[in-house]
PDB file of N, CA and C in Angstrom:
ATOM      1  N   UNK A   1     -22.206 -98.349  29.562  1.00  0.00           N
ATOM      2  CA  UNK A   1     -22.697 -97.136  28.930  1.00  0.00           C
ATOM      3  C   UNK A   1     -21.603 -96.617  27.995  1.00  0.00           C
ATOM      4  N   UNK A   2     -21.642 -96.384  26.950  1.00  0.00           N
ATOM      5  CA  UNK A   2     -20.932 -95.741  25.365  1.00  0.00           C
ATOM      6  C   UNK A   2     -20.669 -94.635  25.830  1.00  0.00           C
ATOM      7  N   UNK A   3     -19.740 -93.635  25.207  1.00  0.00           N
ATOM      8  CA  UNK A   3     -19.953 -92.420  25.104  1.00  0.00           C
ATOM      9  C   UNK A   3     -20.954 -91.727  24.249  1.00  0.00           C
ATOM     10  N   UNK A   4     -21.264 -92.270  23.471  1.00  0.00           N
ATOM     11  CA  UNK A   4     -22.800 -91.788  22.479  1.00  0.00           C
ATOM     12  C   UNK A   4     -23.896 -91.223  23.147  1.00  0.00           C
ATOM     13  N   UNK A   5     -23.907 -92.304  24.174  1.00  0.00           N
ATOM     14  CA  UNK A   5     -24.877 -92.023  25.099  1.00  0.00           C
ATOM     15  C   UNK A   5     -24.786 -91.001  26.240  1.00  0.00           C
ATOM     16  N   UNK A   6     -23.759 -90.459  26.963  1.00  0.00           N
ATOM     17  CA  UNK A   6     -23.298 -90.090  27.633  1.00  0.00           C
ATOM     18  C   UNK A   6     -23.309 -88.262  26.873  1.00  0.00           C
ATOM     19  N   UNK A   7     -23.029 -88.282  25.671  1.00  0.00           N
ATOM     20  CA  UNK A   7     -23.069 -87.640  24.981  1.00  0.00           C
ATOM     21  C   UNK A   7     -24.634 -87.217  24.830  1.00  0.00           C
ATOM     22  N   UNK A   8     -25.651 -87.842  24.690  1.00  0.00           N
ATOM     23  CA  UNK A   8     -26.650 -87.064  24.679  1.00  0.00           C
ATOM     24  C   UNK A   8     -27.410 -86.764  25.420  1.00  0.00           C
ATOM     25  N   UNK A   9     -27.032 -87.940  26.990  1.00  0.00           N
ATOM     26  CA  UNK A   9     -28.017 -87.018  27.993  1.00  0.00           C
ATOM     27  C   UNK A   9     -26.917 -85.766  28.574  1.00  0.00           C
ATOM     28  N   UNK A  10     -25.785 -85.527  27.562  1.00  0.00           N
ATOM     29  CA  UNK A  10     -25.227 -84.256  28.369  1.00  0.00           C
ATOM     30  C   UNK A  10     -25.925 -83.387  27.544  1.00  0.00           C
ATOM     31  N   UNK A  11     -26.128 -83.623  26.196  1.00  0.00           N
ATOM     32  CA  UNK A  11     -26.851 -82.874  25.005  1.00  0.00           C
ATOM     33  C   UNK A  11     -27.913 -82.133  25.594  1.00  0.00           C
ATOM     34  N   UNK A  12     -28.861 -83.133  26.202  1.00  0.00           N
ATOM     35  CA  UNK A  12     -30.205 -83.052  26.622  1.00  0.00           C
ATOM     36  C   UNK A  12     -30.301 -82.103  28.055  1.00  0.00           C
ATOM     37  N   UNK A  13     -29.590 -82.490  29.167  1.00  0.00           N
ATOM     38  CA  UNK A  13     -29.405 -81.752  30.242  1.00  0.00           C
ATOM     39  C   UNK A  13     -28.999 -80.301  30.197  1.00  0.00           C
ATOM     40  N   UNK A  14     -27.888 -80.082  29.149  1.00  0.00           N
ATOM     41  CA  UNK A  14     -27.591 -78.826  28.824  1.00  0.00           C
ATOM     42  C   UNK A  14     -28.602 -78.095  28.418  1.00  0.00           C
ATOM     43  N   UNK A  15     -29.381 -78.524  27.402  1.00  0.00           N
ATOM     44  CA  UNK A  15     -30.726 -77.923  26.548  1.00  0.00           C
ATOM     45  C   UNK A  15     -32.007 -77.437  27.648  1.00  0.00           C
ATOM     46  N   UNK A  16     -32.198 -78.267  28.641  1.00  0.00           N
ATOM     47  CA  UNK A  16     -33.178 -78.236  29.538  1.00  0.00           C
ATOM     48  C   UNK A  16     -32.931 -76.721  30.603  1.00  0.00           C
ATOM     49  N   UNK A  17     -31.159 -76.953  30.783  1.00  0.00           N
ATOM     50  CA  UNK A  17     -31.161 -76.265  31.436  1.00  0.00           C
ATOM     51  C   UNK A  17     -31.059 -74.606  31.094  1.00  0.00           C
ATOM     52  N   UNK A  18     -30.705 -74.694  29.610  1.00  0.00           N
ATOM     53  CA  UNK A  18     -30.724 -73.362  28.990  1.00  0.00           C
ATOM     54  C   UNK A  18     -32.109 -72.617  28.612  1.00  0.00           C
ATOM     55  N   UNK A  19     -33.169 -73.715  28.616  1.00  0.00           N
ATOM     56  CA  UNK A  19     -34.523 -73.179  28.683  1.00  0.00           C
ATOM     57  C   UNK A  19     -34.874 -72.483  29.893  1.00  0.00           C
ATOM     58  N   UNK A  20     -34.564 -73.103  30.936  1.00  0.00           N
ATOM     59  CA  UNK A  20     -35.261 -72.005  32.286  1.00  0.00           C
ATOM     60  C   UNK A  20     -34.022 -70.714  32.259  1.00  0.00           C
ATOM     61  N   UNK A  21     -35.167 -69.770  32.547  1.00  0.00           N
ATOM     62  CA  UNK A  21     -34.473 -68.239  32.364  1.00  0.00           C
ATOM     63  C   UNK A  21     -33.546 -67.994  33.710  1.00  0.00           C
ATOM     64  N   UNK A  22     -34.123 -68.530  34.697  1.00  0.00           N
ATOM     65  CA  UNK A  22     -33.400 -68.178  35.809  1.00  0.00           C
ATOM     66  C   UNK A  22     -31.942 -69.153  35.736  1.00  0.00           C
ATOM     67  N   UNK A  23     -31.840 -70.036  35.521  1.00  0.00           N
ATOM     68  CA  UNK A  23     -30.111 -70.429  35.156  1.00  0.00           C
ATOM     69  C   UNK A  23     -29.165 -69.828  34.676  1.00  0.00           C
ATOM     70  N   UNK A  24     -29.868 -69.726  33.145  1.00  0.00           N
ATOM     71  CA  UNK A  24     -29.387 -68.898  32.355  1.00  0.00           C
ATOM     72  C   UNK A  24     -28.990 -67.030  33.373  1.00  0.00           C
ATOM     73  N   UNK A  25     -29.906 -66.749  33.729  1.00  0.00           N
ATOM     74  CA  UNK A  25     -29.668 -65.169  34.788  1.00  0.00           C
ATOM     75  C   UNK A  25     -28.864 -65.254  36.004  1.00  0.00           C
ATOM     76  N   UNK A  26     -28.848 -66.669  36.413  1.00  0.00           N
ATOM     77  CA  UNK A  26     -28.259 -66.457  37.661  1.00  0.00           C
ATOM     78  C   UNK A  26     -26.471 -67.302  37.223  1.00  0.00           C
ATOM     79  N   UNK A  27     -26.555 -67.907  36.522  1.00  0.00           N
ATOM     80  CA  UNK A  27     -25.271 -68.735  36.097  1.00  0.00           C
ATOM     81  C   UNK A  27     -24.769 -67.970  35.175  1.00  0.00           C
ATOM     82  N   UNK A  28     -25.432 -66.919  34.216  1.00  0.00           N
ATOM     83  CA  UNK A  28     -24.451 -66.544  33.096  1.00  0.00           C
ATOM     84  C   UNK A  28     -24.741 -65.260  32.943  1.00  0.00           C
ATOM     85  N   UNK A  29     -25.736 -64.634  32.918  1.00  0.00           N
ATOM     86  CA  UNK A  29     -25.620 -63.445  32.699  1.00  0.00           C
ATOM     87  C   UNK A  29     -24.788 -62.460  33.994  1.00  0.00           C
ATOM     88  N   UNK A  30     -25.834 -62.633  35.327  1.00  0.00           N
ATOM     89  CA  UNK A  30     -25.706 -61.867  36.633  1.00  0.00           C
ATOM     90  C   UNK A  30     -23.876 -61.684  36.480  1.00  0.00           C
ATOM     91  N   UNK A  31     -23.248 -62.634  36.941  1.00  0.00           N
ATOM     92  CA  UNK A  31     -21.453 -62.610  36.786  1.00  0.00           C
ATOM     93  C   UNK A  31     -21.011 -62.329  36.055  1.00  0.00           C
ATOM     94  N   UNK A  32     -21.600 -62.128  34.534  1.00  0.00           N
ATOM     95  CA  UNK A  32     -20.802 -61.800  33.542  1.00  0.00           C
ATOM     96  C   UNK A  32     -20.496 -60.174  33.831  1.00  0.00           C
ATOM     97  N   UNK A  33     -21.821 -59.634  34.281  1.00  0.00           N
ATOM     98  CA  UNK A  33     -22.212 -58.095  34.613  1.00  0.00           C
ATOM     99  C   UNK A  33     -21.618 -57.961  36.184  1.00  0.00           C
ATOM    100  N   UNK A  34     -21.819 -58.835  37.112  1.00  0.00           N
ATOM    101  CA  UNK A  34     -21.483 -58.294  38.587  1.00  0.00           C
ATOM    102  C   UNK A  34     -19.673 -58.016  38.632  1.00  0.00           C
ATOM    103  N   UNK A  35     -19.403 -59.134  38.003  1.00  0.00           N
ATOM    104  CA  UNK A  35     -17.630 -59.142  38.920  1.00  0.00           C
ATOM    105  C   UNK A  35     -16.948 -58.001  38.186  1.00  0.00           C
ATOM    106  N   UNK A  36     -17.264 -57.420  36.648  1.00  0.00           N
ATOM    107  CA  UNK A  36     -16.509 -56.539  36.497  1.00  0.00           C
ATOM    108  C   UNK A  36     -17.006 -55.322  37.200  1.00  0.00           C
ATOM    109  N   UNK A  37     -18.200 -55.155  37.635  1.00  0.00           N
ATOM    110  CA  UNK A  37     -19.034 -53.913  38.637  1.00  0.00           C
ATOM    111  C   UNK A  37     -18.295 -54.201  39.418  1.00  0.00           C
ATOM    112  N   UNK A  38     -18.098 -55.386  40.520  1.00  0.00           N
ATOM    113  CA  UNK A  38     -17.582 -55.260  41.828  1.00  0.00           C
ATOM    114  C   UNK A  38     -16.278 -55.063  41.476  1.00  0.00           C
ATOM    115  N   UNK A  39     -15.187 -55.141  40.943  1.00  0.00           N
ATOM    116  CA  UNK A  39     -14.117 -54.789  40.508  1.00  0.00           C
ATOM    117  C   UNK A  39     -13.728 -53.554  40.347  1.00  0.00           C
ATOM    118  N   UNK A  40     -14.452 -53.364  39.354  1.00  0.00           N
ATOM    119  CA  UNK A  40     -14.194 -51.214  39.585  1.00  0.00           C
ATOM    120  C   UNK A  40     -15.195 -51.012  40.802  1.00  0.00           C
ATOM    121  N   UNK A  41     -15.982 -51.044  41.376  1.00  0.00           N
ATOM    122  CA  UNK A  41     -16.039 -50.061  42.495  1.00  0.00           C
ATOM    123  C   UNK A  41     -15.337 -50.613  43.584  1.00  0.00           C
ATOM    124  N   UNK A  42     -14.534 -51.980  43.669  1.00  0.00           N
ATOM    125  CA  UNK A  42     -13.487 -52.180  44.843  1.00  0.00           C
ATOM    126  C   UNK A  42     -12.036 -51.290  44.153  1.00  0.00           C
ATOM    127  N   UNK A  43     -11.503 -50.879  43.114  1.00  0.00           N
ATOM    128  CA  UNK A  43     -10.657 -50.060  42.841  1.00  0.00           C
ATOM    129  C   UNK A  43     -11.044 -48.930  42.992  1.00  0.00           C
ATOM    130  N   UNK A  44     -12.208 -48.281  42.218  1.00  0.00           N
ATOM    131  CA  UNK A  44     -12.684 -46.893  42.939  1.00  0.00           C
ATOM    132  C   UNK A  44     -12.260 -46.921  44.477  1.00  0.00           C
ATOM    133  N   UNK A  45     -12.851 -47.336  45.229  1.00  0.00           N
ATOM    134  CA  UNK A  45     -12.565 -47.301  46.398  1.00  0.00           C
ATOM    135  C   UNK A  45     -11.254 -47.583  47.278  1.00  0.00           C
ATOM    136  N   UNK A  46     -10.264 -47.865  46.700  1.00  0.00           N
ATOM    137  CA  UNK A  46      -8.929 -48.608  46.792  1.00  0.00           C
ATOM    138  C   UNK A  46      -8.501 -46.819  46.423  1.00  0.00           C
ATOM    139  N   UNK A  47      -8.148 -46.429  45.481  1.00  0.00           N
ATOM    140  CA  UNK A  47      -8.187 -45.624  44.596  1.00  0.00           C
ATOM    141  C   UNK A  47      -8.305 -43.999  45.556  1.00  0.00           C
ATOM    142  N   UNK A  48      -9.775 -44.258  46.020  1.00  0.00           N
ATOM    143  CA  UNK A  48     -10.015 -42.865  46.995  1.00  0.00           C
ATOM    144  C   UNK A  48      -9.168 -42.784  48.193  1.00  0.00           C
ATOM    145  N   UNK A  49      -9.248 -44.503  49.084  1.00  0.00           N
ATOM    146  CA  UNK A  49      -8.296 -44.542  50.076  1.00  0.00           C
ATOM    147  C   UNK A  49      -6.937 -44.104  50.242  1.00  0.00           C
ATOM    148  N   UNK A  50      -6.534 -44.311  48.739  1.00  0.00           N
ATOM    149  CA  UNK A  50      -4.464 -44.192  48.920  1.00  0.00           C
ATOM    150  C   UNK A  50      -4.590 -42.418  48.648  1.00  0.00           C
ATOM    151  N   UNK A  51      -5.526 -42.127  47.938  1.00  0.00           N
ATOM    152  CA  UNK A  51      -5.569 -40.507  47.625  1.00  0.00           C
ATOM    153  C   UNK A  51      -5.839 -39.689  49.031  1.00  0.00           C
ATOM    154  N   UNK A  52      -6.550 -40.035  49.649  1.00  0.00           N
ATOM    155  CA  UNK A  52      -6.849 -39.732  51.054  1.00  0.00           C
ATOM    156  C   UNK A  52      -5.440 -39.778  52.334  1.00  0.00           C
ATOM    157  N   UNK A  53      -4.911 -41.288  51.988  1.00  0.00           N
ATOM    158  CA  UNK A  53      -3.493 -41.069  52.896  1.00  0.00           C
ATOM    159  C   UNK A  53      -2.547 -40.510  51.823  1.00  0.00           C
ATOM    160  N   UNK A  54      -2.661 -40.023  50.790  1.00  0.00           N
ATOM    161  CA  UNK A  54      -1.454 -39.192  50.290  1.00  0.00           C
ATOM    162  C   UNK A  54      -1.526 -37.772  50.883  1.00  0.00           C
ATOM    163  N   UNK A  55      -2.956 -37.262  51.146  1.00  0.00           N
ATOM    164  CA  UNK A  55      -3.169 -35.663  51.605  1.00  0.00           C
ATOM    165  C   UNK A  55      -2.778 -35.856  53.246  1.00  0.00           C
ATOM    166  N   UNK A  56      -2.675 -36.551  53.990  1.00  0.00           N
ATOM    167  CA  UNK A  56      -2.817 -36.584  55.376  1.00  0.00           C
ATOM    168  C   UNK A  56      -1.188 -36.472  56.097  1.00  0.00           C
ATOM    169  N   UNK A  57      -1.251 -36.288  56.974  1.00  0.00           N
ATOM    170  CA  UNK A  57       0.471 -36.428  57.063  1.00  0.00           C
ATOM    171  C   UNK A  57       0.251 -36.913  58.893  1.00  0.00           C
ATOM    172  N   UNK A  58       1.422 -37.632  59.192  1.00  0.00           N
ATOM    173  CA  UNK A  58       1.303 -38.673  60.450  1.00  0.00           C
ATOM    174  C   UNK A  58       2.109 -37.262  61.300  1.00  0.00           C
ATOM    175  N   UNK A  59       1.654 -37.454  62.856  1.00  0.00           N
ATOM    176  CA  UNK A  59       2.246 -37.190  63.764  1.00  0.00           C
ATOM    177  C   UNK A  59       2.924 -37.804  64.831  1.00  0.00           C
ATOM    178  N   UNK A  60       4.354 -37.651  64.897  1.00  0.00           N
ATOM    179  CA  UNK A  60       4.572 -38.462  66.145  1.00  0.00           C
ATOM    180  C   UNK A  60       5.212 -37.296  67.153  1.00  0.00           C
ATOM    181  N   UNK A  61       5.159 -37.816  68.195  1.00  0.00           N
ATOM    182  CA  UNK A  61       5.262 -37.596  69.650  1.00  0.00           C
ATOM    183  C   UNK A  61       6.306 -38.456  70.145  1.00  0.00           C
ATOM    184  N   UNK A  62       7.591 -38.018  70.476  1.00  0.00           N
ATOM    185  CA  UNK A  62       8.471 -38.494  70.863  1.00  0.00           C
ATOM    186  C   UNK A  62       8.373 -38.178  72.820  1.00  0.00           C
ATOM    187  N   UNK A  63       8.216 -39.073  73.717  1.00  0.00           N
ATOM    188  CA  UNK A  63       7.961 -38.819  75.507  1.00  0.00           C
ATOM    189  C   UNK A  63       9.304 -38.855  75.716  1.00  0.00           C
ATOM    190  N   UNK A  64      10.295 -37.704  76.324  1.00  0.00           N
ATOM    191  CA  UNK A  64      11.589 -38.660  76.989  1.00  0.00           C
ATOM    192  C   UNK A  64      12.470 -39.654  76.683  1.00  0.00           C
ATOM    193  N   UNK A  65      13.000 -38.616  75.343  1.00  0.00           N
ATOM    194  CA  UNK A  65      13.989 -39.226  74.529  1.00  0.00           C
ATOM    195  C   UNK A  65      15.591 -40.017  75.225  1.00  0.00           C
ATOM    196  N   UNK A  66      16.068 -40.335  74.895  1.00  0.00           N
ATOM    197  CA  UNK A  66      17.336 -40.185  75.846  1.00  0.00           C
ATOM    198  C   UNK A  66      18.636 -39.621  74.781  1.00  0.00           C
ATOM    199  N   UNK A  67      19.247 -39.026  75.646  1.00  0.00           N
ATOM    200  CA  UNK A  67      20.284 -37.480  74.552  1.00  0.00           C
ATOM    201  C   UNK A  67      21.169 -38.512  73.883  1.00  0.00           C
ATOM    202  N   UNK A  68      21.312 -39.639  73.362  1.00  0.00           N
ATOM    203  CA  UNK A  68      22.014 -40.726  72.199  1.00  0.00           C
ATOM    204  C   UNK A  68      21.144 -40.159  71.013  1.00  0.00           C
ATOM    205  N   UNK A  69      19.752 -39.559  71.129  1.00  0.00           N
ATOM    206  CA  UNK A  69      18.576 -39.772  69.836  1.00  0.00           C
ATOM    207  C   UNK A  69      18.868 -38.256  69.632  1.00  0.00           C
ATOM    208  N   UNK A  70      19.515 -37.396  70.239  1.00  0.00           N
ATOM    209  CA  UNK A  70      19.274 -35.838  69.667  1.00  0.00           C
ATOM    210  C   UNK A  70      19.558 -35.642  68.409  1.00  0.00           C
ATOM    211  N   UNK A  71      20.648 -36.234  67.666  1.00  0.00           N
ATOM    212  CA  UNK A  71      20.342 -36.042  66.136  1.00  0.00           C
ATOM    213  C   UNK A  71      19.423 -36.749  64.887  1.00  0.00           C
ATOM    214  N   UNK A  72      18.496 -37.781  65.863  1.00  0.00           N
ATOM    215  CA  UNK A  72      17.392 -37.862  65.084  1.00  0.00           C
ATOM    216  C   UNK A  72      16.182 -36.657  65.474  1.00  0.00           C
ATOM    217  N   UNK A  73      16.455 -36.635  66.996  1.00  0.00           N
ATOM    218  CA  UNK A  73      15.358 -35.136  66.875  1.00  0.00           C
ATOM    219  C   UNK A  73      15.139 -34.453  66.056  1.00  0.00           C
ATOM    220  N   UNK A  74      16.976 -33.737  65.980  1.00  0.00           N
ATOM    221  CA  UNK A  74      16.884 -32.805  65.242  1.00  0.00           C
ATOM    222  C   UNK A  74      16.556 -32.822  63.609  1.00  0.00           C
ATOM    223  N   UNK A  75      17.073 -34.210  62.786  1.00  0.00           N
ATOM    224  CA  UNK A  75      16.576 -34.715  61.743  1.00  0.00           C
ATOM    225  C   UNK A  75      14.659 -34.248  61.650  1.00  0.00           C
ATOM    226  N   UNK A  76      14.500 -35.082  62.674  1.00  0.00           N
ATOM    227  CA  UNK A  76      12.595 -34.855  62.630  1.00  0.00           C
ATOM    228  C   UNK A  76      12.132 -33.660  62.612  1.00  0.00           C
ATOM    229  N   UNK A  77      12.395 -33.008  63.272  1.00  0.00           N
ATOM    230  CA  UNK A  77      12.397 -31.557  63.839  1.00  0.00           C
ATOM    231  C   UNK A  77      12.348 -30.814  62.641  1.00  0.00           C
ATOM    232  N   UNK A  78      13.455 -31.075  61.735  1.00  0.00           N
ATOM    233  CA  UNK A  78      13.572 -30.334  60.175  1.00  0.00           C
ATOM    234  C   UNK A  78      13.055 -30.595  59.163  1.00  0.00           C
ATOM    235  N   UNK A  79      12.553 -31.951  59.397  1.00  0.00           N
ATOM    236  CA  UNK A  79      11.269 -32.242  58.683  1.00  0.00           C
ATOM    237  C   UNK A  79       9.970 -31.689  58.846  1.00  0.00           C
ATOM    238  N   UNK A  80       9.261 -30.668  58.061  1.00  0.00           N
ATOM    239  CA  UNK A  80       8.236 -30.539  58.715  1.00  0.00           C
ATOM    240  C   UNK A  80       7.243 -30.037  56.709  1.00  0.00           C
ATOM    241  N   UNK A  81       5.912 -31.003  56.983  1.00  0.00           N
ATOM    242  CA  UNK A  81       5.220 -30.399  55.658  1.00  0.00           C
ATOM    243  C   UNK A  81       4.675 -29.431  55.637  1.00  0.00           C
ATOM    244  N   UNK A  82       4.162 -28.635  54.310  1.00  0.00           N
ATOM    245  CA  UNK A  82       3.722 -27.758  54.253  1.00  0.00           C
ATOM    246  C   UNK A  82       2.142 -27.637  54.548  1.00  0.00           C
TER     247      UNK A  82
END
């Protein structure tokens, strides 16, 4: 088999397949439109999350320290948000 030939049943296969609409919708259009959609609304959402742990502030609970840690207590202790 030539490349001539090879060459036109790719010609031909391509052509066939650009006639049915659903190839064309599901191979080229749908992705062209979905991945940049799913993209911004996975950053939207990325986006709300880190904004959400920026407002929140952690608590810890120190049980029965032993008196070596009292000047991190007191460090923590003086930390406190508004």
């Amino acid at each position: 088999m030539n490349w001539s030939d090879i060459w036109v049943l790719y010609r031909r296969e391509l052509r066939s397949a650009f006639r049915d609409r659903t190839i064309v919708m599901n191979g080229i259009l749908v992705p062209v439109f979905m991945y940049p959609i799913m993209m911004w609304v996975m950053m939207t959402g990325l986006m709300f999350v880190l904004g959400q742990m920026d407002r929140e502030s952690s608590r810890l609970v120190i049980l029965d320290p032993p008196p070596e840690h009292s000047a991190l207590l007191d460090t923590l202790g003086a930390q406190t948000n508004p």
